[in-house]
C-alpha atoms as a PDB file:
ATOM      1  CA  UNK A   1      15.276  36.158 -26.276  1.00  0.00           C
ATOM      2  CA  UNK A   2      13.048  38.471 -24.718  1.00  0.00           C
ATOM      3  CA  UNK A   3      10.065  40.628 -26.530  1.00  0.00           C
ATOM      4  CA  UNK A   4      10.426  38.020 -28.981  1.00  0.00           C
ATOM      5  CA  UNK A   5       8.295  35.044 -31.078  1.00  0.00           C
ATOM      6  CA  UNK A   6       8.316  31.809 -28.350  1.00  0.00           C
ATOM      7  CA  UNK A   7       7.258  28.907 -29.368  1.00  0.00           C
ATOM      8  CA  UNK A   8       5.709  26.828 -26.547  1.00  0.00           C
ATOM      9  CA  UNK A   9       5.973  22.799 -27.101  1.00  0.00           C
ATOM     10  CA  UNK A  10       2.994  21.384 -25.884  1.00  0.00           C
ATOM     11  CA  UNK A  11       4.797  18.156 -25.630  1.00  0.00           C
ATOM     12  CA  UNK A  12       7.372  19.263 -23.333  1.00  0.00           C
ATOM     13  CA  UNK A  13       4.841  21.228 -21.637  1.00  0.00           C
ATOM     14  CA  UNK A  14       2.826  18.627 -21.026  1.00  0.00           C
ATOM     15  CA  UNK A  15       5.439  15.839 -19.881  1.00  0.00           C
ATOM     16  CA  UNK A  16       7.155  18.263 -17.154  1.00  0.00           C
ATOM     17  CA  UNK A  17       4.068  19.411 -15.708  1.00  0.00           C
ATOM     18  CA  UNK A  18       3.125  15.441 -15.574  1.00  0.00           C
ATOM     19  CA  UNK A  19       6.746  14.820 -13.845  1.00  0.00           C
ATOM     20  CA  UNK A  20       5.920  17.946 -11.542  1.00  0.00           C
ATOM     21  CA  UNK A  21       2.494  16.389 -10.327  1.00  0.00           C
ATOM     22  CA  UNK A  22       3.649  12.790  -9.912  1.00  0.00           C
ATOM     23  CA  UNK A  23       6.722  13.697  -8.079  1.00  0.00           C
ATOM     24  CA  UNK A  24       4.768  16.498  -5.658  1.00  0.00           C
ATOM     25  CA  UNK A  25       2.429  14.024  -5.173  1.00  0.00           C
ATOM     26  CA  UNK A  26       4.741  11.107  -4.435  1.00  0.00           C
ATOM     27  CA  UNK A  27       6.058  13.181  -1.979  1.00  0.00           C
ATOM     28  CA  UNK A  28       2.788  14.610  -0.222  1.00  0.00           C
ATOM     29  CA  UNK A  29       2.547  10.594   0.502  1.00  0.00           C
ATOM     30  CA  UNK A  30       5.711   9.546   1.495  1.00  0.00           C
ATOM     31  CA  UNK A  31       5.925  12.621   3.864  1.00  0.00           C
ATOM     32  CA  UNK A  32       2.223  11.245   5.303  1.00  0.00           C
ATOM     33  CA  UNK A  33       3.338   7.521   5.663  1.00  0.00           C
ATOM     34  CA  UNK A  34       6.651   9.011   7.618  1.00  0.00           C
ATOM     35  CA  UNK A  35       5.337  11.801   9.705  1.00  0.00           C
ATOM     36  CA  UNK A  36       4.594   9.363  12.141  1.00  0.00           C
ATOM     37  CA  UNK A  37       8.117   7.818  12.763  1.00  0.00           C
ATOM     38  CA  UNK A  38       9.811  11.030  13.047  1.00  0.00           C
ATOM     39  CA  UNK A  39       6.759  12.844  14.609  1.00  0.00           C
ATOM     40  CA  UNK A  40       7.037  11.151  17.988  1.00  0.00           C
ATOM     41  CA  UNK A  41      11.287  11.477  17.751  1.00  0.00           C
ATOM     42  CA  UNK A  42      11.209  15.162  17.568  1.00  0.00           C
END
């Protein structure tokens, strides 16, 4: 496993990282369009 020949799938590489971004950013703006509401409860 380690110290040995990896084989990186740019495919799957590619696709997670894309999932990673869209979902970080989906919630950078959700957090934004809500930290108003619970901003002013707290």
């Amino acid at each position: 496993m380690l110290g040995g020949e990896s084989r990186l799938y740019v495919l799957n590489f590619a696709l997670s990282l894309a999932l990673a971004v869209v979902l970080l950013a989906s919630g950078i703006l959700y957090f934004r369009k809500m930290e108003r509401t619970f901003a002013d409860v707290i």
